[in-house]
PDB file of N, CA and C in Angstrom:
ATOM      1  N   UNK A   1      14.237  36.643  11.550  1.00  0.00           N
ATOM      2  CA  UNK A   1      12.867  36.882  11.925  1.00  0.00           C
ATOM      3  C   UNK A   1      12.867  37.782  13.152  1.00  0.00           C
ATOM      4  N   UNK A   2      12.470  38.886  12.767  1.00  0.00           N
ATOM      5  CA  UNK A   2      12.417  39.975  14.035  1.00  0.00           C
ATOM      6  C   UNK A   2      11.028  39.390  15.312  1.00  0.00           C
ATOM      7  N   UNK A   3      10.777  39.758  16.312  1.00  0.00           N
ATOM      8  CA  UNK A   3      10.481  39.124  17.559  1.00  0.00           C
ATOM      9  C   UNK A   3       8.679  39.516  16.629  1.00  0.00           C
ATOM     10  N   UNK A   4       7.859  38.556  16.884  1.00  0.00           N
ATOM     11  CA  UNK A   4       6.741  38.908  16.728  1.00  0.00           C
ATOM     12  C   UNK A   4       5.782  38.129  17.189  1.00  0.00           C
ATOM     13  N   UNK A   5       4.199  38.489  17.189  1.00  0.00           N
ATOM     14  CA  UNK A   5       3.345  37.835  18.041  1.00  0.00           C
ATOM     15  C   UNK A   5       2.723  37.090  17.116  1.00  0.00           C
ATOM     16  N   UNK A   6       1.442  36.048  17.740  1.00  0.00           N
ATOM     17  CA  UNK A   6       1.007  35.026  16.594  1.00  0.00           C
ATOM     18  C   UNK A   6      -0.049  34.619  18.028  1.00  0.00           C
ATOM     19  N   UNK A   7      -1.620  34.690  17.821  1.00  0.00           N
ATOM     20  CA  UNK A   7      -1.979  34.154  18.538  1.00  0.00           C
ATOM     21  C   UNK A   7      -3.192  33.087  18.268  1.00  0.00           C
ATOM     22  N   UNK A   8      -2.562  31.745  19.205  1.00  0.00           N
ATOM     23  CA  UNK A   8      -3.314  30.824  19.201  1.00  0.00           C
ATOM     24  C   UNK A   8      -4.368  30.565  19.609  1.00  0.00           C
ATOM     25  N   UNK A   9      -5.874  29.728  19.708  1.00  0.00           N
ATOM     26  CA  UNK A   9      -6.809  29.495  20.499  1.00  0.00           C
ATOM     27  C   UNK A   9      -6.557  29.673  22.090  1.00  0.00           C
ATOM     28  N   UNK A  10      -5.318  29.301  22.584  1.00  0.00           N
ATOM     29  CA  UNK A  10      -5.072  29.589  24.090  1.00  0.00           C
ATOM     30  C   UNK A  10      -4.376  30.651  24.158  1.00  0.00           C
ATOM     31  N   UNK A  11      -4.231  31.933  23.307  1.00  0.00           N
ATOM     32  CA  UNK A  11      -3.932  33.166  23.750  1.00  0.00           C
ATOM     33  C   UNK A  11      -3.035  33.751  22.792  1.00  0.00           C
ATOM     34  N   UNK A  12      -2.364  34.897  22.720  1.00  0.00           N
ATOM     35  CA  UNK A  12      -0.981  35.735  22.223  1.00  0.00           C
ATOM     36  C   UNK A  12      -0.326  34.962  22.939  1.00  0.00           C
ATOM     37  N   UNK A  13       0.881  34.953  21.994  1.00  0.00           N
ATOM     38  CA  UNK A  13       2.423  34.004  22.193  1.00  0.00           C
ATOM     39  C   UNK A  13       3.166  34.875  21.634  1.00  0.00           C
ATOM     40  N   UNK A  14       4.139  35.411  21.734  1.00  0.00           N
ATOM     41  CA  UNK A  14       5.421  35.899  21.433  1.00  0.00           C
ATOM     42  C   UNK A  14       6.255  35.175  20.846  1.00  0.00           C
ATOM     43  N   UNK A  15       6.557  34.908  19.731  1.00  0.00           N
ATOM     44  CA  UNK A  15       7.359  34.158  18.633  1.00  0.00           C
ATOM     45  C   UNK A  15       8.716  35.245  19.058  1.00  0.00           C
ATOM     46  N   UNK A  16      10.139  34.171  19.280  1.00  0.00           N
ATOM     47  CA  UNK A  16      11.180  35.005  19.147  1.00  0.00           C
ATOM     48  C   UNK A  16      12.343  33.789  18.884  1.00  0.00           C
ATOM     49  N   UNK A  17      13.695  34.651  18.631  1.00  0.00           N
ATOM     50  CA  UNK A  17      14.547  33.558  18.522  1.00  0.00           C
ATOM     51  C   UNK A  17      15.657  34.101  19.434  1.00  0.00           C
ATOM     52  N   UNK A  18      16.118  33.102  19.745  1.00  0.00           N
ATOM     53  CA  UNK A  18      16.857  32.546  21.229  1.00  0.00           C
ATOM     54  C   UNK A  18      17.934  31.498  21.163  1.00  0.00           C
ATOM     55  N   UNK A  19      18.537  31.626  22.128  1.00  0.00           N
ATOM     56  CA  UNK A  19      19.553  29.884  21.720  1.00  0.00           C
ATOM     57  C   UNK A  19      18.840  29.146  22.689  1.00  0.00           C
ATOM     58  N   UNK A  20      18.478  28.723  22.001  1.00  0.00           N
ATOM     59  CA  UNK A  20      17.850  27.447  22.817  1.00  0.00           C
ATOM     60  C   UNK A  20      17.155  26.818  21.198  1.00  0.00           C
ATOM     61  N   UNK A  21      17.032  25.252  20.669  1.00  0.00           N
ATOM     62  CA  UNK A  21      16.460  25.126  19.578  1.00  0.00           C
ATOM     63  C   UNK A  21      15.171  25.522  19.768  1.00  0.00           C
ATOM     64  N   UNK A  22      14.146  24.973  20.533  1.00  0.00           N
ATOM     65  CA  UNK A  22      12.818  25.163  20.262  1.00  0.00           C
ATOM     66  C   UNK A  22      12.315  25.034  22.026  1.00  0.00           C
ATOM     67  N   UNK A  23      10.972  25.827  22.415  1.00  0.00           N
ATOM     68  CA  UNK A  23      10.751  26.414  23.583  1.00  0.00           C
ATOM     69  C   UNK A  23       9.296  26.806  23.215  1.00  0.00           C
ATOM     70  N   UNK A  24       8.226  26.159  23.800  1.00  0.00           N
ATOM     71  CA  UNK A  24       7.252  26.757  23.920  1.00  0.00           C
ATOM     72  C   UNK A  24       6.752  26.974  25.439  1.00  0.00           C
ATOM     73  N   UNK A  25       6.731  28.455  26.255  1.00  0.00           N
ATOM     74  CA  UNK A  25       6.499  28.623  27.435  1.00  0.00           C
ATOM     75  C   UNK A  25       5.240  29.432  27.899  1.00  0.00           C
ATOM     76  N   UNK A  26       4.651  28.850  28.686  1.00  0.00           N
ATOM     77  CA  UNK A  26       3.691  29.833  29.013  1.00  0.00           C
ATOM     78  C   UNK A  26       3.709  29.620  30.694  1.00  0.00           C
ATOM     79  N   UNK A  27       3.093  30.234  31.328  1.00  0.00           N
ATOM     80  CA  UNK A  27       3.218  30.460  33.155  1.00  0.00           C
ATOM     81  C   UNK A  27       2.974  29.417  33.609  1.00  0.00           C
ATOM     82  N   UNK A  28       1.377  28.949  33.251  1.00  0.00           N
ATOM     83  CA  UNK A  28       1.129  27.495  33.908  1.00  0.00           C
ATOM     84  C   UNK A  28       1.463  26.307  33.718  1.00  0.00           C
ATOM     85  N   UNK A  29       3.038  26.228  33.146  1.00  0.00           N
ATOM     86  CA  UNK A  29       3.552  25.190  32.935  1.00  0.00           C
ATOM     87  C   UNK A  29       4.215  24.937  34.279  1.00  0.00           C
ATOM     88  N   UNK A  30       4.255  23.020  34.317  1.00  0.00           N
ATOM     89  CA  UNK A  30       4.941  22.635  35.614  1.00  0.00           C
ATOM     90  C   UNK A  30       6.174  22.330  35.371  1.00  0.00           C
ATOM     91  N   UNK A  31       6.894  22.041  34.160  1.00  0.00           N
ATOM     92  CA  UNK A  31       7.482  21.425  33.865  1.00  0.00           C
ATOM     93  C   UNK A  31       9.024  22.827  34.431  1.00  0.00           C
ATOM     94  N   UNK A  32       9.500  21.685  35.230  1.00  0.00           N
ATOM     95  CA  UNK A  32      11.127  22.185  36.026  1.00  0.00           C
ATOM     96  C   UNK A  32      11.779  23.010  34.909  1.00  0.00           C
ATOM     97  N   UNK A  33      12.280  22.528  33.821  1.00  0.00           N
ATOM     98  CA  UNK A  33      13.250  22.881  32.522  1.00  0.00           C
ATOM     99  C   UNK A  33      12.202  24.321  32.297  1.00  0.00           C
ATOM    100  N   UNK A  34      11.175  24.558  32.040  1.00  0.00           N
ATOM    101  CA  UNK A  34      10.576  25.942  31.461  1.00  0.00           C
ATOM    102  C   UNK A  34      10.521  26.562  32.685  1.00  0.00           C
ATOM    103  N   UNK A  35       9.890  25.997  33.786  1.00  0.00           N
ATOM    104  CA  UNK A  35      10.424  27.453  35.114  1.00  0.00           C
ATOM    105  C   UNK A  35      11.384  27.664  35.157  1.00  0.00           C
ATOM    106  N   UNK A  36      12.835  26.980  34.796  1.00  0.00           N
ATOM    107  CA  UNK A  36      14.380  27.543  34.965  1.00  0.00           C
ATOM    108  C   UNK A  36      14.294  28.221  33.993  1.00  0.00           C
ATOM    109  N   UNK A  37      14.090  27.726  32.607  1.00  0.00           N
ATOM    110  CA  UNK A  37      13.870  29.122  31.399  1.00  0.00           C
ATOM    111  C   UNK A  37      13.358  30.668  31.878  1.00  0.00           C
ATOM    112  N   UNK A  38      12.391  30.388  32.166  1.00  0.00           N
ATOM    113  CA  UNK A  38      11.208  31.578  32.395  1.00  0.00           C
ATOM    114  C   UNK A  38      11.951  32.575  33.377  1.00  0.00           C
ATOM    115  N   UNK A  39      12.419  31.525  34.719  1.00  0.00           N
ATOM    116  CA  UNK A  39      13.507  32.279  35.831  1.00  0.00           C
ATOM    117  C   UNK A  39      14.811  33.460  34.701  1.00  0.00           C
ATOM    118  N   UNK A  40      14.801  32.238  34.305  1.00  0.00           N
ATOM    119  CA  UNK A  40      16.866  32.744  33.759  1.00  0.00           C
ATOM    120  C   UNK A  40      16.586  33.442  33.230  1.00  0.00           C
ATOM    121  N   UNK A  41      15.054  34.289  32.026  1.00  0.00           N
ATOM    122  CA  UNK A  41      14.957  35.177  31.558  1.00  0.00           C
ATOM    123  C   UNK A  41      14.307  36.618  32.218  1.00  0.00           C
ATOM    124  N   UNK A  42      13.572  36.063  33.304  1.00  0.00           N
ATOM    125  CA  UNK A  42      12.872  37.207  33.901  1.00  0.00           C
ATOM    126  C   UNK A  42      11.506  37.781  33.057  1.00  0.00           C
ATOM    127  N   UNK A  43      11.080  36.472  32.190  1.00  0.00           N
ATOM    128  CA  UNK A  43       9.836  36.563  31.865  1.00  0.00           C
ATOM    129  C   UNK A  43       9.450  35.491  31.750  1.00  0.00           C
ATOM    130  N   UNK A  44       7.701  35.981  32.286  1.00  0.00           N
ATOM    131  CA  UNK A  44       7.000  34.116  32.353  1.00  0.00           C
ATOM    132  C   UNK A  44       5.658  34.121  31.392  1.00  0.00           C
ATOM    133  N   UNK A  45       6.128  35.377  30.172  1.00  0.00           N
ATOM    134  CA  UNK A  45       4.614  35.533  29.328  1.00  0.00           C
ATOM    135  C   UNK A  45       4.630  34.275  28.013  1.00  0.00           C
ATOM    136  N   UNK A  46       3.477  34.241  27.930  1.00  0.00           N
ATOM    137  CA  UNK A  46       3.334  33.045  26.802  1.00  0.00           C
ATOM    138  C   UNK A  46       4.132  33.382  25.060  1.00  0.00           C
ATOM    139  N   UNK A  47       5.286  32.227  25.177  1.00  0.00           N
ATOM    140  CA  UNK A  47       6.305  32.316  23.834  1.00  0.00           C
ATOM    141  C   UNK A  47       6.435  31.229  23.218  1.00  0.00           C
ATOM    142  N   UNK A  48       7.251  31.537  22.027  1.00  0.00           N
ATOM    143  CA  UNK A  48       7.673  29.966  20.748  1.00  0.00           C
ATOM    144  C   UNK A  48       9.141  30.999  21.058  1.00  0.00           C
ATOM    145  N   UNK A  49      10.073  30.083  21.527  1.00  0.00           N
ATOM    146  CA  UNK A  49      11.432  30.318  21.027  1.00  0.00           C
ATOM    147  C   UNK A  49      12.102  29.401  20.094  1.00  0.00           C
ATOM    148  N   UNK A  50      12.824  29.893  19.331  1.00  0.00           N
ATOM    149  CA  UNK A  50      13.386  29.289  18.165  1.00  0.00           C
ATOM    150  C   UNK A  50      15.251  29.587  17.755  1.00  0.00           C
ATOM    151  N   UNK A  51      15.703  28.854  17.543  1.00  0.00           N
ATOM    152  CA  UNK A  51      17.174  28.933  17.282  1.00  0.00           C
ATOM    153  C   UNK A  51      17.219  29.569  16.461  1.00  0.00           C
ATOM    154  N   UNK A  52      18.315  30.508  16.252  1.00  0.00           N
ATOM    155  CA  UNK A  52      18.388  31.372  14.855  1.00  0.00           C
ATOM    156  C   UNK A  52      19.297  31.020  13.842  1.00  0.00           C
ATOM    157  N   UNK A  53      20.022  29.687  14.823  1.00  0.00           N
ATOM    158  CA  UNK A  53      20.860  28.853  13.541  1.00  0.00           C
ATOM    159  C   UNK A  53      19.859  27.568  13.062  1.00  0.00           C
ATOM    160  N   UNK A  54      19.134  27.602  12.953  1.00  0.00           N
ATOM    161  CA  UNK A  54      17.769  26.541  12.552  1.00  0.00           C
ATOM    162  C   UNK A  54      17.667  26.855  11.210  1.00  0.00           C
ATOM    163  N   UNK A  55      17.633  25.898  10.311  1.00  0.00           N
ATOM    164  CA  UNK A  55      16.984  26.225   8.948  1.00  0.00           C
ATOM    165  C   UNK A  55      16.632  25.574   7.761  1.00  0.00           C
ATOM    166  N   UNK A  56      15.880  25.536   6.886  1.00  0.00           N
ATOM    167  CA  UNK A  56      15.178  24.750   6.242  1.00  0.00           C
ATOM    168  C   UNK A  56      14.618  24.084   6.661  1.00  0.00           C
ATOM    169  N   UNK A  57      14.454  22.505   6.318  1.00  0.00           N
ATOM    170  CA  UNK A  57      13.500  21.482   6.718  1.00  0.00           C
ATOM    171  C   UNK A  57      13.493  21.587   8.624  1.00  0.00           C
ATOM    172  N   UNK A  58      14.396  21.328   9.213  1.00  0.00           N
ATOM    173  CA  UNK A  58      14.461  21.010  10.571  1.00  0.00           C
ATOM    174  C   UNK A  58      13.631  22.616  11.148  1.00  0.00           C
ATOM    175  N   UNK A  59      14.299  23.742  10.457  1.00  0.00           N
ATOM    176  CA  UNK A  59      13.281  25.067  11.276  1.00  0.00           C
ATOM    177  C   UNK A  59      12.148  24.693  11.387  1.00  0.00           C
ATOM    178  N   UNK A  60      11.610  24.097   9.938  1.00  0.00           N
ATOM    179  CA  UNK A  60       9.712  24.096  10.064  1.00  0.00           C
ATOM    180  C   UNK A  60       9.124  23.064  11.210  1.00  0.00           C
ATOM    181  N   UNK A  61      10.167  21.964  10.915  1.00  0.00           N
ATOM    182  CA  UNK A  61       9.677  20.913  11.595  1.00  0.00           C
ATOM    183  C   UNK A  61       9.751  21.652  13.297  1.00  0.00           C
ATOM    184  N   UNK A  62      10.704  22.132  14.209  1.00  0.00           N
ATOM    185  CA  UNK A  62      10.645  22.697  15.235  1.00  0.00           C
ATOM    186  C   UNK A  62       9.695  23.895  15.459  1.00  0.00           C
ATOM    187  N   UNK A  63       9.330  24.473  14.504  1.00  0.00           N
ATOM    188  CA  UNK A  63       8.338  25.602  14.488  1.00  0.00           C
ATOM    189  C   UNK A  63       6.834  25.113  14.906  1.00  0.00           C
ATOM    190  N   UNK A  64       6.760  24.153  13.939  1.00  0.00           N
ATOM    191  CA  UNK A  64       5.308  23.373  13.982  1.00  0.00           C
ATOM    192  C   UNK A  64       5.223  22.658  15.292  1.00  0.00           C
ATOM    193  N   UNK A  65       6.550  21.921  15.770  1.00  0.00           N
ATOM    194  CA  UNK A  65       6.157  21.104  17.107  1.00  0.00           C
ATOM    195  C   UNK A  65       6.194  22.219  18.156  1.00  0.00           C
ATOM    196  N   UNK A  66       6.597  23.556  18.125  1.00  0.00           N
ATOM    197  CA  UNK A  66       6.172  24.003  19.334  1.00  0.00           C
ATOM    198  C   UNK A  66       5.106  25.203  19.027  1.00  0.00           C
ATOM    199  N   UNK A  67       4.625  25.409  17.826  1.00  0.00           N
ATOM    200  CA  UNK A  67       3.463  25.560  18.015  1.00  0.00           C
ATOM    201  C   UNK A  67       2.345  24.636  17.990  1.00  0.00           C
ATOM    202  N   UNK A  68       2.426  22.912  17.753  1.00  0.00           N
ATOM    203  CA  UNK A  68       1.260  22.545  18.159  1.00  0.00           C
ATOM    204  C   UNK A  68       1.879  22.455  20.174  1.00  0.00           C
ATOM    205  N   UNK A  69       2.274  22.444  20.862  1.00  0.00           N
ATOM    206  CA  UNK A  69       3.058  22.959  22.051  1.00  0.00           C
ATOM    207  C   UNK A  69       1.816  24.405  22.660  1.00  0.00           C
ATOM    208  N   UNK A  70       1.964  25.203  21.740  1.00  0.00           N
ATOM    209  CA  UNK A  70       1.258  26.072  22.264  1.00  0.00           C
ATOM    210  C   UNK A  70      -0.121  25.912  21.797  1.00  0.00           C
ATOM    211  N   UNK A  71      -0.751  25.427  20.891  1.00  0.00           N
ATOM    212  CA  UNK A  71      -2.278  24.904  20.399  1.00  0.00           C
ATOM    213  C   UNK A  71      -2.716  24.024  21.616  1.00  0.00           C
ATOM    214  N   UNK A  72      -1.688  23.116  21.963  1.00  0.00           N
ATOM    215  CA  UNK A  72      -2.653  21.552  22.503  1.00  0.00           C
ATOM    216  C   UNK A  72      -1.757  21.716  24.133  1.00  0.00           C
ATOM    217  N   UNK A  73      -2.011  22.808  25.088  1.00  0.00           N
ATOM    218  CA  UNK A  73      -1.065  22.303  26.426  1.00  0.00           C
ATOM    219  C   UNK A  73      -1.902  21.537  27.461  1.00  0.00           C
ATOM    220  N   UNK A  74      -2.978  21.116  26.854  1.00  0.00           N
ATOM    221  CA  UNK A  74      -3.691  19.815  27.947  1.00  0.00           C
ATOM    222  C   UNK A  74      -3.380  18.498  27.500  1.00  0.00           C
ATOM    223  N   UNK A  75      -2.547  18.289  26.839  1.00  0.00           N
ATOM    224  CA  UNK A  75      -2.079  16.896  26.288  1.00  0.00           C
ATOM    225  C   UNK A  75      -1.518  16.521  27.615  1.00  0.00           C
ATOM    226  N   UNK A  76      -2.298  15.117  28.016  1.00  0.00           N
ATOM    227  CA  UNK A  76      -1.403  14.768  29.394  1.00  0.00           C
ATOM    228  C   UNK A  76      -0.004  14.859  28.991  1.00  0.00           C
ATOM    229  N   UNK A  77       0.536  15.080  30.311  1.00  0.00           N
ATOM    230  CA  UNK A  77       2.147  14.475  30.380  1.00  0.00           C
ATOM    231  C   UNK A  77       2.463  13.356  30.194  1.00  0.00           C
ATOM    232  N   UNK A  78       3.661  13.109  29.924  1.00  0.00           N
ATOM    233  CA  UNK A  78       4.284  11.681  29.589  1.00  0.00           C
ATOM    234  C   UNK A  78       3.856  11.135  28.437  1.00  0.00           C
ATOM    235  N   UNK A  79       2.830  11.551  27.293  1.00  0.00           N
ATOM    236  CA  UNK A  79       2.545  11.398  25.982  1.00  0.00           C
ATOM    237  C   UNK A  79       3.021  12.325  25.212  1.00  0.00           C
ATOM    238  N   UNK A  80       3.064  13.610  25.627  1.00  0.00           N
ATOM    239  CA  UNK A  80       2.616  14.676  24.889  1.00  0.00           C
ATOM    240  C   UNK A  80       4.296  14.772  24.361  1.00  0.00           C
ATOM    241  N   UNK A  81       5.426  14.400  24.411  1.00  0.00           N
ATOM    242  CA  UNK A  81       6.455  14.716  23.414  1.00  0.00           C
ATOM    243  C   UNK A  81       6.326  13.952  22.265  1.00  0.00           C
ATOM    244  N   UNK A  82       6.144  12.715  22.830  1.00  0.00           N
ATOM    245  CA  UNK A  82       6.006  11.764  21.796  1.00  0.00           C
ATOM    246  C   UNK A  82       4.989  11.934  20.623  1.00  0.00           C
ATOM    247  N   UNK A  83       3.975  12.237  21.035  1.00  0.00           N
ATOM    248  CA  UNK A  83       3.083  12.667  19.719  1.00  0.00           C
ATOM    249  C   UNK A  83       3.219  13.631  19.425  1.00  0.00           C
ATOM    250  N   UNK A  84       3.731  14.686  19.644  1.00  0.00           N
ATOM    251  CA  UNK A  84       4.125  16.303  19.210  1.00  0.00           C
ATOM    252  C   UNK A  84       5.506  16.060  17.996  1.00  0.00           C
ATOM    253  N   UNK A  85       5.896  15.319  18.837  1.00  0.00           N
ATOM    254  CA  UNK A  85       6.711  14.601  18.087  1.00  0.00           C
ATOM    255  C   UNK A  85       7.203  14.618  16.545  1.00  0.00           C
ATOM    256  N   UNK A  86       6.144  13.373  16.784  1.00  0.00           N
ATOM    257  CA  UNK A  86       5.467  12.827  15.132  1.00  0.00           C
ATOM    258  C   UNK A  86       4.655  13.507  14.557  1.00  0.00           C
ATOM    259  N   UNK A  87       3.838  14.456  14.700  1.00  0.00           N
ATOM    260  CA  UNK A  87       2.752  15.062  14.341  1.00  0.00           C
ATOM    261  C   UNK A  87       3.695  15.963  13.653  1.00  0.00           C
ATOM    262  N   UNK A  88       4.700  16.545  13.868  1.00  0.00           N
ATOM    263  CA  UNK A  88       5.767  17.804  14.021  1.00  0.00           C
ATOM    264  C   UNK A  88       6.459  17.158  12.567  1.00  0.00           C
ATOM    265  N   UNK A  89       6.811  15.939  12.982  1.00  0.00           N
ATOM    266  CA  UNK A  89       8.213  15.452  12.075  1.00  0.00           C
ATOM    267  C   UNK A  89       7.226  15.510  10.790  1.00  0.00           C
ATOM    268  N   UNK A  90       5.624  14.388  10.620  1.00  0.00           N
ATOM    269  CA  UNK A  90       5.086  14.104   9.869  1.00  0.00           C
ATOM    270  C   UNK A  90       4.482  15.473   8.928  1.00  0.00           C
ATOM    271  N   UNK A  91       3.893  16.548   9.489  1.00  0.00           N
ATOM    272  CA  UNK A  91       3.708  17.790   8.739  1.00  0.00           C
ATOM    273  C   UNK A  91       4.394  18.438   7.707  1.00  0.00           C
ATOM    274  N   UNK A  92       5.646  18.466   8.973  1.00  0.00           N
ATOM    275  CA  UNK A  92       6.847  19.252   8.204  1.00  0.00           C
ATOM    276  C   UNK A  92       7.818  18.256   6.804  1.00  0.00           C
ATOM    277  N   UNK A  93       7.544  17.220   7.321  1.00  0.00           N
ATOM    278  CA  UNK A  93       7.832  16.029   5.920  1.00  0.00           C
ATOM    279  C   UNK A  93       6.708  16.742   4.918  1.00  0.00           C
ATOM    280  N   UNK A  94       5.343  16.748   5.513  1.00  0.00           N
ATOM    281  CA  UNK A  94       4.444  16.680   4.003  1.00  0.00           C
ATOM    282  C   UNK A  94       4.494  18.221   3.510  1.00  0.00           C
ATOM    283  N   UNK A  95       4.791  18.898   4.274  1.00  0.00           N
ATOM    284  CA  UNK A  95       5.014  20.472   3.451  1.00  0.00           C
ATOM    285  C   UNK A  95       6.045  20.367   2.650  1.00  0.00           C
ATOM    286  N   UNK A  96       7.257  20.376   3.412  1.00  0.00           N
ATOM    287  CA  UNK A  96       8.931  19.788   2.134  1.00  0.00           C
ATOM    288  C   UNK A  96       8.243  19.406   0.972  1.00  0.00           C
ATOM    289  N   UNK A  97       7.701  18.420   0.828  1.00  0.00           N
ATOM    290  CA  UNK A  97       7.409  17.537  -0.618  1.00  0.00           C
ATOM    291  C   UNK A  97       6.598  18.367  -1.309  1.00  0.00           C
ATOM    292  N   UNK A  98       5.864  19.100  -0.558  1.00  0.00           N
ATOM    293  CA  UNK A  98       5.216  19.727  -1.346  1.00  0.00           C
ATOM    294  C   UNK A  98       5.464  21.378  -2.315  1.00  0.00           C
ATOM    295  N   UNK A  99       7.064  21.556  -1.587  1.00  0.00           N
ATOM    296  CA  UNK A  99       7.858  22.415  -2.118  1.00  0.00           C
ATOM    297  C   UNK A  99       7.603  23.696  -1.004  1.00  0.00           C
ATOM    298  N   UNK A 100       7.235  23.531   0.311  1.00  0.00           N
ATOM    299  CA  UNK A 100       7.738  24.503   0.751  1.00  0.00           C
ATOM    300  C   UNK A 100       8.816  24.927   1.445  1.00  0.00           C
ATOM    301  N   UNK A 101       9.258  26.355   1.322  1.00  0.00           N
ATOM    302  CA  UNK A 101      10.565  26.868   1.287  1.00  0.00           C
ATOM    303  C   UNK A 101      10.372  28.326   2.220  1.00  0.00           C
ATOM    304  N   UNK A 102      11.155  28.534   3.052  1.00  0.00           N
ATOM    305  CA  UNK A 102      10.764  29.853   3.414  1.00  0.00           C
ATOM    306  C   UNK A 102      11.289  31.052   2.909  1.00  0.00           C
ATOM    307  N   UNK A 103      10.762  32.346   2.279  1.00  0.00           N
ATOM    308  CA  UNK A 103      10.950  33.154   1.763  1.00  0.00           C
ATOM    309  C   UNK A 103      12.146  34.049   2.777  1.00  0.00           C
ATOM    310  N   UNK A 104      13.286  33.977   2.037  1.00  0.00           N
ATOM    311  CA  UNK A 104      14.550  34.736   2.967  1.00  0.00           C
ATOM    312  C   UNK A 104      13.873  36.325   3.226  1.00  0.00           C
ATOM    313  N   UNK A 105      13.714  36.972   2.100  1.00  0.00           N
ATOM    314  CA  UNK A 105      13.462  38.339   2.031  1.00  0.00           C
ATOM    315  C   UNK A 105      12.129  38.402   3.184  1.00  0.00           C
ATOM    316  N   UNK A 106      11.473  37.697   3.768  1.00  0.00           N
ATOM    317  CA  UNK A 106      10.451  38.208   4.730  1.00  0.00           C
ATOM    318  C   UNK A 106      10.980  38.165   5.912  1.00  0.00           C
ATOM    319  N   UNK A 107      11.972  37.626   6.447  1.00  0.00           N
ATOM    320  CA  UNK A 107      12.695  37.739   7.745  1.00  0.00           C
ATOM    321  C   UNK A 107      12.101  39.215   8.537  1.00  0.00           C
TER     322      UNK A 107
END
């Protein structure tokens, strides 16, 4: 998947892949772990990073939890993994069953 944009109700996000599994960053985050990200890269614009060894079921499921990540960033703290979570795991379960697959040739 070449680097591309996708934008949510709270703005353009930059979809890219990275080593890191999954990363949703934007500036006004407090959280220590994404300002060392944001530092170590020398950018602090709003992104979904994604592993590029990720794939099938587990890609979608990490795709979806950090874009609901970038949909919902007023979810207090100290809840908000936990239900991103499940919301993430539970989606990406009901798409699988329902036979979705991601098309290689659109990369």
């Amino acid at each position: 998947m070449a680097e591309m944009k996708h934008r949510f109700s709270t703005g353009k996000f930059t979809i890219k892949r990275e080593d890191i599994e999954g990363l949703c960053t934007y500036p006004e985050d407090t959280n220590p772990v994404v300002k060392e990200f944001l530092d170590s890269r020398g950018d602090s614009s709003k992104s979904i990073s994604i592993s590029p060894r990720l794939k099938g079921k587990r890609e979608l499921e990490v795709l979806i939890h950090e874009s609901l990540h970038a949909e919902y960033p007023s979810i207090p703290k100290g809840t908000e993994e936990e239900w991103v979570d499940e919301a993430a795991n539970n989606i990406s379960r009901l798409l699988w069953r329902l036979g979705w697959r991601k098309n290689q040739s659109s990369d």
